[in-house]
Every structure is written in structure tokens, then in C-alpha cells.
C-alpha atoms as a PDB file:
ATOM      1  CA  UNK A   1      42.903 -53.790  60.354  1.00  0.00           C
ATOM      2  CA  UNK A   2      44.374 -51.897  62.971  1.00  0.00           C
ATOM      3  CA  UNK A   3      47.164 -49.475  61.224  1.00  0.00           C
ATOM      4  CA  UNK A   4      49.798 -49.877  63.304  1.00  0.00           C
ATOM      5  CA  UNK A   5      49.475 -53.542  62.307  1.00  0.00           C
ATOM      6  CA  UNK A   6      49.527 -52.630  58.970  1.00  0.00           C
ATOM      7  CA  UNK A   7      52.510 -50.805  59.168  1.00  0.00           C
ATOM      8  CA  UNK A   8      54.522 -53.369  61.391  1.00  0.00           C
ATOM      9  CA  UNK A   9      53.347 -56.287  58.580  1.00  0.00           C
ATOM     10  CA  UNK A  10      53.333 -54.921  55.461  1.00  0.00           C
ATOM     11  CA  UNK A  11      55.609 -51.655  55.002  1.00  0.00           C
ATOM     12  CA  UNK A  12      58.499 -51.667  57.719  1.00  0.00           C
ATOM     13  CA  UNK A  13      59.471 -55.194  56.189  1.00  0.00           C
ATOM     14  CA  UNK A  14      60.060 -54.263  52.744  1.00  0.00           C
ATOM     15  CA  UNK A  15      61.542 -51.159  54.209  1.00  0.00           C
ATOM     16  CA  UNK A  16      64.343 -52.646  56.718  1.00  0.00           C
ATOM     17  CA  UNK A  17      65.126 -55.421  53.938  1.00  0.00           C
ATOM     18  CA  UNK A  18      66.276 -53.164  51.088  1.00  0.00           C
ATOM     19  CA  UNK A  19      67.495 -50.586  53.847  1.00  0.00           C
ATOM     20  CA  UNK A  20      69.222 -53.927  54.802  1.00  0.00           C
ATOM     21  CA  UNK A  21      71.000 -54.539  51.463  1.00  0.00           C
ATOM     22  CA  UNK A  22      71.396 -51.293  49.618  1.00  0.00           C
ATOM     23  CA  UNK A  23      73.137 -49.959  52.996  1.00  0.00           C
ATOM     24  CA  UNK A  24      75.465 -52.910  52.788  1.00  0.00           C
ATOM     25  CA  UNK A  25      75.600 -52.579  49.077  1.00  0.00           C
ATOM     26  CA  UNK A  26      76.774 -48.693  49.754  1.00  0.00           C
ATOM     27  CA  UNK A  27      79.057 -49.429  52.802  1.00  0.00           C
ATOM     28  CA  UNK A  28      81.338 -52.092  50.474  1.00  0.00           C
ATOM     29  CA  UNK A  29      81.446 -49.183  47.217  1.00  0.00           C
ATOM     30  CA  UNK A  30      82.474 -47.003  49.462  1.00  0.00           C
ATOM     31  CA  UNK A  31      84.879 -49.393  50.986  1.00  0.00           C
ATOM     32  CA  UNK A  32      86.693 -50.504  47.620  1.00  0.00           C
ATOM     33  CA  UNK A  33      86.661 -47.141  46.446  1.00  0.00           C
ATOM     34  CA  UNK A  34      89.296 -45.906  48.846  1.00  0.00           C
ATOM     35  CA  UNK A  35      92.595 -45.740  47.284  1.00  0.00           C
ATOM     36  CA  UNK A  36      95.412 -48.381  48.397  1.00  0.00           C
ATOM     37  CA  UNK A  37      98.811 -47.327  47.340  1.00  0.00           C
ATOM     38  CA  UNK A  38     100.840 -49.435  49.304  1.00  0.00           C
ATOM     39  CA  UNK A  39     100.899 -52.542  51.041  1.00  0.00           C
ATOM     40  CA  UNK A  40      99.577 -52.760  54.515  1.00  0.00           C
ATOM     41  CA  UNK A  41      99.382 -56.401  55.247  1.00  0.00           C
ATOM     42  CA  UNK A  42      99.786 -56.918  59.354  1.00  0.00           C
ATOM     43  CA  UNK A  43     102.962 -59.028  59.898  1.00  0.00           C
ATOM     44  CA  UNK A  44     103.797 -61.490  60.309  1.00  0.00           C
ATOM     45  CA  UNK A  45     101.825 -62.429  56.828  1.00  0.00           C
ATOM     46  CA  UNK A  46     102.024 -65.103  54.382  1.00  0.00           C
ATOM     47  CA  UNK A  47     103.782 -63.892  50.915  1.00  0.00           C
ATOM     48  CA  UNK A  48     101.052 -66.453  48.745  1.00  0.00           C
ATOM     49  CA  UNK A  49      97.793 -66.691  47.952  1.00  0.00           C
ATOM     50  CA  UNK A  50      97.054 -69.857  49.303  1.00  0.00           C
ATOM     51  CA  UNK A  51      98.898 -68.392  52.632  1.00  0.00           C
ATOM     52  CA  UNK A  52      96.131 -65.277  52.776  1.00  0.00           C
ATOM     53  CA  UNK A  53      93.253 -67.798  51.825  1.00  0.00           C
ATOM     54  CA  UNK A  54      94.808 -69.994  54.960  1.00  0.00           C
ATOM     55  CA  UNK A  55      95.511 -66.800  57.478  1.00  0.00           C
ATOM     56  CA  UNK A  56      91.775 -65.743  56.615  1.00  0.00           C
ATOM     57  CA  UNK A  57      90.078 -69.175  56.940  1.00  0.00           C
ATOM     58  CA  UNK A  58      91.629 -69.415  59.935  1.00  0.00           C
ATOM     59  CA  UNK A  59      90.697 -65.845  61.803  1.00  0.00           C
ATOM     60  CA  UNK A  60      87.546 -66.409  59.872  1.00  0.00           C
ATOM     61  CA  UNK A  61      86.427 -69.842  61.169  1.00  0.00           C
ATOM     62  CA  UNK A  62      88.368 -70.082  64.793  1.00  0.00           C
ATOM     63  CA  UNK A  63      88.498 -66.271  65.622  1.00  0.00           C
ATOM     64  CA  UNK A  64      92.945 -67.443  65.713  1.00  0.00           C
ATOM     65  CA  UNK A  65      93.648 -63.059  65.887  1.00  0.00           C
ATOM     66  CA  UNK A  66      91.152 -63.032  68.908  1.00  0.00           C
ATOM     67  CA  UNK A  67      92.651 -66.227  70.780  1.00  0.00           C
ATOM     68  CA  UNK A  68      96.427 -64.784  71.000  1.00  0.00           C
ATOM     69  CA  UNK A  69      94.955 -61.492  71.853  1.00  0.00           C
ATOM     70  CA  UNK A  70      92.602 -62.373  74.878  1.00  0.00           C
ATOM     71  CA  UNK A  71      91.014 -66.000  75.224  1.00  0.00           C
ATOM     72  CA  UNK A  72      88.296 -64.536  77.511  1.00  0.00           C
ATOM     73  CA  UNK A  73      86.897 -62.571  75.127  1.00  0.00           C
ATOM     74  CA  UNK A  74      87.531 -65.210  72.550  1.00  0.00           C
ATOM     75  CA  UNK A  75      85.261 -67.643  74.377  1.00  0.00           C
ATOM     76  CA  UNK A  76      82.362 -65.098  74.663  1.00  0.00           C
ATOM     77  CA  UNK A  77      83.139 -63.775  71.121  1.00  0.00           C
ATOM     78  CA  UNK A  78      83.436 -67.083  69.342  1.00  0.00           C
ATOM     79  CA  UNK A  79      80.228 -68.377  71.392  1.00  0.00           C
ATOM     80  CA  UNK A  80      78.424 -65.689  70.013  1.00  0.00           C
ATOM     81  CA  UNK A  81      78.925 -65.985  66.460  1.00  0.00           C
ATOM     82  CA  UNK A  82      78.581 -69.820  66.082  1.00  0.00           C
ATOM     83  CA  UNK A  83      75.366 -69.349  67.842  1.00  0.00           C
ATOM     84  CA  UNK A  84      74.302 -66.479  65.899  1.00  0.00           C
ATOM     85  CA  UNK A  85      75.194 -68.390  62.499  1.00  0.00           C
ATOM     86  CA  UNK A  86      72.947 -71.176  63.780  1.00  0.00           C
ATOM     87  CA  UNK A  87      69.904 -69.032  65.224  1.00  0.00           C
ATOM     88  CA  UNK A  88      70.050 -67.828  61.370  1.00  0.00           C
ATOM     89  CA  UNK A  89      69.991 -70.981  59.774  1.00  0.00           C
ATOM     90  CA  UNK A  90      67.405 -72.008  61.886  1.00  0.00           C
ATOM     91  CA  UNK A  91      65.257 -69.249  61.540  1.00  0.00           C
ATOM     92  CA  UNK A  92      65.715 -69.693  57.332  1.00  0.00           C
ATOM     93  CA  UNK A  93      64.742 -73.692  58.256  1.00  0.00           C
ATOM     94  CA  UNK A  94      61.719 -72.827  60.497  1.00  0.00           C
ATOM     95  CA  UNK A  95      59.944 -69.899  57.814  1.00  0.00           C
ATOM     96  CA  UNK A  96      61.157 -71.484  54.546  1.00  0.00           C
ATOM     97  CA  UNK A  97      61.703 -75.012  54.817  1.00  0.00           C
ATOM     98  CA  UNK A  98      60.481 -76.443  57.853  1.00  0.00           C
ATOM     99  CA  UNK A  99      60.257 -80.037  56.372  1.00  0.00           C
ATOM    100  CA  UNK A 100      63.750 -80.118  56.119  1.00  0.00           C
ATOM    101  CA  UNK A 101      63.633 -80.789  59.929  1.00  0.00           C
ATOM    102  CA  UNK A 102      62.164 -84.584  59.484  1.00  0.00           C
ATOM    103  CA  UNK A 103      65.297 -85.010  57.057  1.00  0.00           C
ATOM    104  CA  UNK A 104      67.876 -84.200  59.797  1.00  0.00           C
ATOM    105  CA  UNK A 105      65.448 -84.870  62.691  1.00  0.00           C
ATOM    106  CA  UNK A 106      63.539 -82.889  65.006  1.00  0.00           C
ATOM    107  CA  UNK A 107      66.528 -83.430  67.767  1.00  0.00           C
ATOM    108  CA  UNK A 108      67.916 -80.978  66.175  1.00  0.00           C
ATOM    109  CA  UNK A 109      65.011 -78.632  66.109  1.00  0.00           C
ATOM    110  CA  UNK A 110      64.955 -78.976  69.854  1.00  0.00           C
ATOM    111  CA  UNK A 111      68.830 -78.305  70.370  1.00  0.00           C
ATOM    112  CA  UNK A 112      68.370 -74.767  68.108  1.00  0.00           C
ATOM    113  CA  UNK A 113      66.736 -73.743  71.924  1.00  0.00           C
ATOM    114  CA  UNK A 114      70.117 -74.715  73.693  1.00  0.00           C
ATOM    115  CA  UNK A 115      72.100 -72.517  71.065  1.00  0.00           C
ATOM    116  CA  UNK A 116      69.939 -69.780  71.878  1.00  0.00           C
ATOM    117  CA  UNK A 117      70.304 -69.464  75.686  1.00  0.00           C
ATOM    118  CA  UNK A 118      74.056 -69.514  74.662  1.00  0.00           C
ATOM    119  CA  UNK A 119      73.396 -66.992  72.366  1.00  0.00           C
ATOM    120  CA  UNK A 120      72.123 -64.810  74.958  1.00  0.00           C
ATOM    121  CA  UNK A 121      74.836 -66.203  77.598  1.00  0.00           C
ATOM    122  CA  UNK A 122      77.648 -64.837  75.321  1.00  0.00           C
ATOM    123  CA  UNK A 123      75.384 -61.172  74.789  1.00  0.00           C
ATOM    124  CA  UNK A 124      75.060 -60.958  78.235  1.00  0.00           C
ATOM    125  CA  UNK A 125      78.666 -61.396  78.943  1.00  0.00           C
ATOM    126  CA  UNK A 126      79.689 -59.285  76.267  1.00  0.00           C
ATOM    127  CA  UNK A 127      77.730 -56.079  77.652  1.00  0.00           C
ATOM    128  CA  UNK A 128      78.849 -57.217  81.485  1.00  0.00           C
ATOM    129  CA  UNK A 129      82.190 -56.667  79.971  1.00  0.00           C
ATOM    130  CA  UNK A 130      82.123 -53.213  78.570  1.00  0.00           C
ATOM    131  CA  UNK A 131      80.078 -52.187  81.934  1.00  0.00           C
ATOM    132  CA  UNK A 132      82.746 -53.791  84.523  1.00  0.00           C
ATOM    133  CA  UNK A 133      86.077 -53.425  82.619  1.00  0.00           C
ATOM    134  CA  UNK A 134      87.556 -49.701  82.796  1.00  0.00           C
ATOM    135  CA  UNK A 135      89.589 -49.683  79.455  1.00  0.00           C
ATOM    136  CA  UNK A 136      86.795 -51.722  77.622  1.00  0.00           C
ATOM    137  CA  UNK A 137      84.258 -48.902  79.053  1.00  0.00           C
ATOM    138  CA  UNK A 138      86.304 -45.847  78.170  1.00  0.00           C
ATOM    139  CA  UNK A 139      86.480 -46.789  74.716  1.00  0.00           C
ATOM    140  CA  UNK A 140      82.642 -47.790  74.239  1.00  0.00           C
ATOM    141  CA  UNK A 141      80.230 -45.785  72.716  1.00  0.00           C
ATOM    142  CA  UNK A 142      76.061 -45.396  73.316  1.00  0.00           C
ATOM    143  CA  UNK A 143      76.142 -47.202  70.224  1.00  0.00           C
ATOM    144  CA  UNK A 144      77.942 -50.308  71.273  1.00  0.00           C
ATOM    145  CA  UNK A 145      75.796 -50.718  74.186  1.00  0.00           C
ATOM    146  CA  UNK A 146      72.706 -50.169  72.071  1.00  0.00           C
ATOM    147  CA  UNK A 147      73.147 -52.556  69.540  1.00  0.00           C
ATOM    148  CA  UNK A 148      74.020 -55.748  72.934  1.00  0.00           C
ATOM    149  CA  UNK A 149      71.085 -54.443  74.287  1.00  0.00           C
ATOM    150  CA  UNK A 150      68.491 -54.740  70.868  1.00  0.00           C
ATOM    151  CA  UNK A 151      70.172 -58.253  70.161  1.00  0.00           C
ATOM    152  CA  UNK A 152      69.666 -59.115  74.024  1.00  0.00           C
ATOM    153  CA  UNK A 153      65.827 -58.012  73.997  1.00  0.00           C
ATOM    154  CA  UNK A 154      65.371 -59.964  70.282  1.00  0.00           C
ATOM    155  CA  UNK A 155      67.473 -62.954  71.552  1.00  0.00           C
ATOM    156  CA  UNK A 156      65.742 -63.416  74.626  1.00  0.00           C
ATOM    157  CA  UNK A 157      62.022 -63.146  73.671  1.00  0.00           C
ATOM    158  CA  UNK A 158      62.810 -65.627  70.685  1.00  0.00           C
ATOM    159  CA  UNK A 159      63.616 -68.241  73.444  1.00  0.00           C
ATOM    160  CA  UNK A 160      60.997 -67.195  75.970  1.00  0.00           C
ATOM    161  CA  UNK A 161      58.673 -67.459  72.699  1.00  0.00           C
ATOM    162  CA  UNK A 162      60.410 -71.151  71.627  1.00  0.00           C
ATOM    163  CA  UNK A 163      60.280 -72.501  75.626  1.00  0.00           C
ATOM    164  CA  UNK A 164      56.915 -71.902  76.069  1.00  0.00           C
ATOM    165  CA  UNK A 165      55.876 -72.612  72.276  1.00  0.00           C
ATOM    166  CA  UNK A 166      53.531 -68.948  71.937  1.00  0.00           C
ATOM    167  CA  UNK A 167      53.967 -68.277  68.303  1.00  0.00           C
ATOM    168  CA  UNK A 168      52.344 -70.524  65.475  1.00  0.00           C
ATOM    169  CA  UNK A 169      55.631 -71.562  63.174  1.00  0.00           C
ATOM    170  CA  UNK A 170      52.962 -72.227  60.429  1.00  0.00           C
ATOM    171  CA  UNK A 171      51.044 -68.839  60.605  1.00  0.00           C
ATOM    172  CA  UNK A 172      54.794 -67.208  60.635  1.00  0.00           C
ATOM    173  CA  UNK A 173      55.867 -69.490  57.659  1.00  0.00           C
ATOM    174  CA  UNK A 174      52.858 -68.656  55.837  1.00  0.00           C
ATOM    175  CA  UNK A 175      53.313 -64.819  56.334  1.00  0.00           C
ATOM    176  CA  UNK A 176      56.884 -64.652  55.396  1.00  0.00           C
ATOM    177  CA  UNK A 177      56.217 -66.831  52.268  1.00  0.00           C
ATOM    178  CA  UNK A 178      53.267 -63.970  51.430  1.00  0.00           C
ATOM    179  CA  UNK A 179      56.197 -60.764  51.555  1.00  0.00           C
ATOM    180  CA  UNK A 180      58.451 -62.995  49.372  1.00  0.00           C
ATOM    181  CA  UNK A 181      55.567 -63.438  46.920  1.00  0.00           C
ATOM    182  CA  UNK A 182      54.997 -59.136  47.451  1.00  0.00           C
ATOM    183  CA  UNK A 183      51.372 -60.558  48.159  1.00  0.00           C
ATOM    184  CA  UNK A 184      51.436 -60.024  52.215  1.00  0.00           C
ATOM    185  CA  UNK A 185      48.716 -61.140  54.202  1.00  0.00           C
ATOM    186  CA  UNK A 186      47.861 -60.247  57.955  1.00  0.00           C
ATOM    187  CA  UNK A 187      51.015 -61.033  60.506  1.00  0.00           C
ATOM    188  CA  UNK A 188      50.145 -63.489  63.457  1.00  0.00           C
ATOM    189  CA  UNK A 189      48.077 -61.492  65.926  1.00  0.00           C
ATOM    190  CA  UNK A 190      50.936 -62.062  68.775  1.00  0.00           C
ATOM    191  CA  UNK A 191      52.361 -59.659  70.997  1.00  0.00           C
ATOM    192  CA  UNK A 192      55.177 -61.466  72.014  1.00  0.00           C
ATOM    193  CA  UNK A 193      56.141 -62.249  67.763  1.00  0.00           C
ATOM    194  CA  UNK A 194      54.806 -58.889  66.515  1.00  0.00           C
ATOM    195  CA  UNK A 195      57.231 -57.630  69.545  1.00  0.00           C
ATOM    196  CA  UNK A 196      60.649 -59.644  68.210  1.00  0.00           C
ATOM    197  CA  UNK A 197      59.702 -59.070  64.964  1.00  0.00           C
ATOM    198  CA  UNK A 198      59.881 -54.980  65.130  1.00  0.00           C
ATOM    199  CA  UNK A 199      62.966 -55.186  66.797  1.00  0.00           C
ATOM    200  CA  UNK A 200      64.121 -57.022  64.206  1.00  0.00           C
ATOM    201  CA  UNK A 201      63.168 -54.659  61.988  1.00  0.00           C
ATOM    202  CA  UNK A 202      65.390 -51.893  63.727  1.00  0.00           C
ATOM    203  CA  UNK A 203      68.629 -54.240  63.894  1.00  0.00           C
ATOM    204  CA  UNK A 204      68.112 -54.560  59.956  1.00  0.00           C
ATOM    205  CA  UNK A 205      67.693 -50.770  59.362  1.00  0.00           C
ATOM    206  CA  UNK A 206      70.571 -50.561  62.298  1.00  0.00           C
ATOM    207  CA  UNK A 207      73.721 -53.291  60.799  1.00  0.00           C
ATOM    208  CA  UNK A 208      74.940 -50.985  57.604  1.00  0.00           C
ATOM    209  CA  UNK A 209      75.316 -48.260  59.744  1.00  0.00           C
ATOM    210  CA  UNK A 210      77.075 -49.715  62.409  1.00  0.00           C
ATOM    211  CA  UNK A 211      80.029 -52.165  63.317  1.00  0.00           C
ATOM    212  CA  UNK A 212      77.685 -55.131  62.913  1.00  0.00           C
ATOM    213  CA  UNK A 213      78.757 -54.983  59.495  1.00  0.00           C
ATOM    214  CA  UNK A 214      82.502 -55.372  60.642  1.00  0.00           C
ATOM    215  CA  UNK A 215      82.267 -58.820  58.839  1.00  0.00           C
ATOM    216  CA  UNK A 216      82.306 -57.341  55.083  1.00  0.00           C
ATOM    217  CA  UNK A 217      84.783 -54.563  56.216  1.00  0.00           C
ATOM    218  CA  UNK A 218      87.220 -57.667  57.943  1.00  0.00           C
ATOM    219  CA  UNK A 219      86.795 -59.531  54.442  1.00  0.00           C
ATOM    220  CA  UNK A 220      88.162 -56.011  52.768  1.00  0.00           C
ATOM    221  CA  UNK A 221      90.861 -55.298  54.703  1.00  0.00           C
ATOM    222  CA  UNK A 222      93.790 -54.585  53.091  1.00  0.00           C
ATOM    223  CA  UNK A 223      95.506 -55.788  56.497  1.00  0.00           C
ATOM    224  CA  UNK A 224      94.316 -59.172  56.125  1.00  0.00           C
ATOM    225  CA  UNK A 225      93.918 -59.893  52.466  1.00  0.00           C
ATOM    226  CA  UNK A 226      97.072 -58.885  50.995  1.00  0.00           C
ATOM    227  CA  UNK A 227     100.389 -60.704  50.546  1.00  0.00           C
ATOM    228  CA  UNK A 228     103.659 -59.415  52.125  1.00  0.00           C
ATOM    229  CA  UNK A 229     105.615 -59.487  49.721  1.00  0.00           C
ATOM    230  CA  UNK A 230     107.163 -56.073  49.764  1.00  0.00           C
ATOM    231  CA  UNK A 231     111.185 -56.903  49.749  1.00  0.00           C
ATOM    232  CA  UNK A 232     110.222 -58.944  46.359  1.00  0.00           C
ATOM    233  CA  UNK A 233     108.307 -56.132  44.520  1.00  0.00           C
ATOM    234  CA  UNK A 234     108.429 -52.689  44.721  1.00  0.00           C
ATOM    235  CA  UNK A 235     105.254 -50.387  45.100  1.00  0.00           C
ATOM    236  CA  UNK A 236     105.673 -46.861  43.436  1.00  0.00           C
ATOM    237  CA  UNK A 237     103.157 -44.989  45.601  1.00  0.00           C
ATOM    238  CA  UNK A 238     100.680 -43.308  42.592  1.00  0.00           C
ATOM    239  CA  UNK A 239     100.420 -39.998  44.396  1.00  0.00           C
ATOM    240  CA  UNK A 240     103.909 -39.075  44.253  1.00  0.00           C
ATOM    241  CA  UNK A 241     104.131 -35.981  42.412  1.00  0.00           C
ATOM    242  CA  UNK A 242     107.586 -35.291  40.919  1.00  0.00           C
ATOM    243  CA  UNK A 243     110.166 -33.599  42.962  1.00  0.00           C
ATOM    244  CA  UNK A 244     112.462 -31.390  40.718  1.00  0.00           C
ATOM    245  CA  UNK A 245     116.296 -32.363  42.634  1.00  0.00           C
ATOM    246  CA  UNK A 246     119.906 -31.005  42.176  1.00  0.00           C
ATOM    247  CA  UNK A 247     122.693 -32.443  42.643  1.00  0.00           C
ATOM    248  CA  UNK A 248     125.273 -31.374  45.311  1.00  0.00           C
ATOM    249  CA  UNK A 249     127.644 -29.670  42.704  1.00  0.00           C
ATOM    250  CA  UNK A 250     125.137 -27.355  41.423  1.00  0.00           C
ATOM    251  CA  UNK A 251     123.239 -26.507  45.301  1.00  0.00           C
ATOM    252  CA  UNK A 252     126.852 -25.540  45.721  1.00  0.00           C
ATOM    253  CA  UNK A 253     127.492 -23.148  42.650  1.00  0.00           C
ATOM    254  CA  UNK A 254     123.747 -21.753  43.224  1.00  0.00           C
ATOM    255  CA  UNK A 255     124.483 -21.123  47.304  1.00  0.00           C
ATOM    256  CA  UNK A 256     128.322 -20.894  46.831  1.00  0.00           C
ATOM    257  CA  UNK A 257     128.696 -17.298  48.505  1.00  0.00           C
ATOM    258  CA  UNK A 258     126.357 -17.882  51.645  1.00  0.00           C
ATOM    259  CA  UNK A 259     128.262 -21.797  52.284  1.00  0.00           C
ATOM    260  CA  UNK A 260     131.448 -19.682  52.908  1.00  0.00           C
ATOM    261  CA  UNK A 261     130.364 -16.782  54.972  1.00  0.00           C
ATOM    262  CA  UNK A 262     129.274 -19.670  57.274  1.00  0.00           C
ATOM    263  CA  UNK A 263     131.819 -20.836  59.864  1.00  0.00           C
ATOM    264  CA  UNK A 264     131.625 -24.085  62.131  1.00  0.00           C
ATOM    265  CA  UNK A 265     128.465 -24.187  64.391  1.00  0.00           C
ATOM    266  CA  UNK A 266     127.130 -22.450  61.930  1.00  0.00           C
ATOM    267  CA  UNK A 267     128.036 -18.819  62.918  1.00  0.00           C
ATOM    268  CA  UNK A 268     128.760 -16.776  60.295  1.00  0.00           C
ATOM    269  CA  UNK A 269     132.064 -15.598  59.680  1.00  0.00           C
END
């Protein structure tokens, strides 16, 4: 077997997965760990629970933040995601349970192409964005245009790969199924798969150290998740260290000579 083959099918996966998870795992610790002494929820926010679960249902599900801030980047942002969240589900479907598809019907199966060329509609027009907009490109990073430009390249050859039918779904299933079982066997012998699949290597090893993983950090934000209710409770602040104070009677005795040697303006007499 050739051994960059071997590498690509049977080390890098076991190595972006866990890179994958314990990253995450060590981004949220570090993330809860942070002190919160007071409350910082963004008003206007809701003073119950059930408020919070409703404000973050809603920014969760319909992106609500995103459409009173800017609706054209609300179209391409809320494009993106719902096609990304079905591009994931499909690829789970297609490698793990590909008879599920006779169950809800193989229309279906065909329309997971559709989502993808919007997936990579809503990419492009992301990165068009941060190239043609001044303010957007004076606040963006190599990273931010690296990341739109890995999910571009593993977008698109997934549906160059689907329109044309060049990978084996079976062969794939069948090789994914061996890393679960930590028995792998030979990947497909396909450029264009072995191609999209190292790339999607990198964006695993990539997402827990960059703002890909802005999803966990939205879900612990203190600005979203806690209740405003601030006039009903008061927060003592756990750092304050005590503050020894005197009262105006004694500043006076202890300053007493200096207070009357000074005149008005504060010259001294």
C-alpha cells in the first residue's frame, strides 16, 4: 500500500476526530472556567427562564440578532447554516444509514445536491463580502479567509463528486463503518474522495481553534443566557476586597489643620 495512502486512511482520521473533540472539550473548560461576577445580559433581555430559552431559540433557529442587524448578511448567513446542517445529516445518512433513504424517499437524496450548490452559493458570497466591503475587510483576518476558502474547496468537490456520481457511496460506507469498528480497511482509491476527504481532515483539526466553534461559545455566553434581572437582586461582585472608610467627622479631626490653611479655590491662606 502506498504510505501516503496509509496515512490519509488510517492515522489522520483517528487523529483529526479526537483533535476534533478533545479541542472542543478544552475550548468549553476553559470557557466555563472564567469567572462571572456580574450580570452581563445584552438588553433589552427577558427577566425568566422561559424568556432566555425563547430569546435563544429564536437567535438560535432564525438568526433574529442577525436580521435587525443586517438582512443581507442574514440571507447569506442563514443560507449557510441550514445548508450546512443538512449537508451533515446527509453525509451521517449516506455513510451510516443509507437505507434510511427508501424510508423518506430517494427525492430527497437527490434534493441534498440542490442544498449543496446553495451551500457553496452562500460561501461564495460570504468571502465576496469580506473581499469587496472596506469595513468587513479591515477587520478580517488570514484566518477568516482561510477557513471560506477550505469549506469552498470541500463544498465544491463534494458536488462536482455527487453531479457526476465519481465516488462509490458503498465503498465509502464500508470504510467509514471499518474506523468506527478501529478495524480500517483500504479507503476508495479516488482522487477526487481521497482529495475532499483530507481537507476534511484539516477543517476538523482546524474548528476548536478557530471561530467555527463560535456555536458552543454563543450557547455560553453570559450575554445571551442570563436573565436581567438586576433591579430585583443584587450581585455583590466576589472580588471586592474590603475598603477600610471614615466617616467625614473623623477625615476632619485627622486633616483638621491642613482644611483651614486652605482658602477658596483652594489657595492656601
Amino acid at each position: 500500500m502506498d504510505p501516503l495512502i496509509f496515512i490519509i486512511g488510517y492515522i489522520t482520521p483517528y487523529i483529526a476526530f479526537f483533535t476534533l473533540i478533545l479541542g472542543l472539550i478544552y475550548r468549553v473548560a476553559r470557557w466555563l472556567s472564567i469567572p462571572v461576577p456580574f450580570r452581563l445580559p445584552v438588553a433589552p433581555a427577558p427577566i425568566t427562564y422561559t424568556g432566555v430559552l425563547k430569546r435563544m431559540s429564536l437567535d438560535f433557529f432564525a438568526f433574529r440578532s442577525l436580521l435587525k442587524g443586517n438582512k443581507k448578511l442574514w440571507i447569506g448567513g442563514y443560507v449557510f447554516h441550514v445548508a450546512l446542517a443538512i449537508t451533515l445529516i446527509s453525509h451521517i445518512i449516506n455513510v451510516y444509514f443509507h437505507e434510511l433513504w427508501a424510508v423518506v424517499g430517494y427525492g430527497w437524496y437527490e434534493a441534498v445536491l440542490y442544498s449543496g450548490i446553495f451551500f457553496l452559493a452562500a460561501l461564495s458570497f460570504l468571502l465576496i463580502r469580506r473581499i469587496v466591503l472596506p469595513n468587513v475587510r479591515y477587520i478580517s483576518k488570514l484566518s477568516d479567509y482561510v477557513i471560506l476558502i477550505l469549506l469552498i474547496t470541500i463544498v465544491f468537490l463534494g458536488v462536482y463528486m455527487r453531479s457526476f456520481g465519481l465516488v462509490d457511496v458503498a465503498s465509502v460506507s464500508e470504510y467509514m463503518y471499518s474506523l468506527l469498528r478501529f478495524n480500517p480497511i483500504p479507503p476508495p482509491d479516488n482522487i477526487w474522495f481521497l482529495t475532499h476527504y483530507v481537507l476534511a481532515q484539516i477543517l476538523f483539526i482546524y474548528i476548536p481553534f478557530s471561530k467555527v466553534s463560535h456555536l458552543i461559545g454563543w450557547i455560553l455566553s453570559t450575554t445571551r443566557n442570563m436573565r436581567n434581572i438586576t433591579r430585583w437582586r443584587r450581585h455583590v461582585n466576589p472580588w471586592d476586597y474590603p475598603v477600610e472608610v471614615i466617616t467625614w467627622d473623623e477625615y476632619y479631626r485627622k486633616f483638621k489643620d491642613e482644611l483651614e490653611t486652605i482658602g477658596p479655590g483652594g489657595e492656601r491662606r
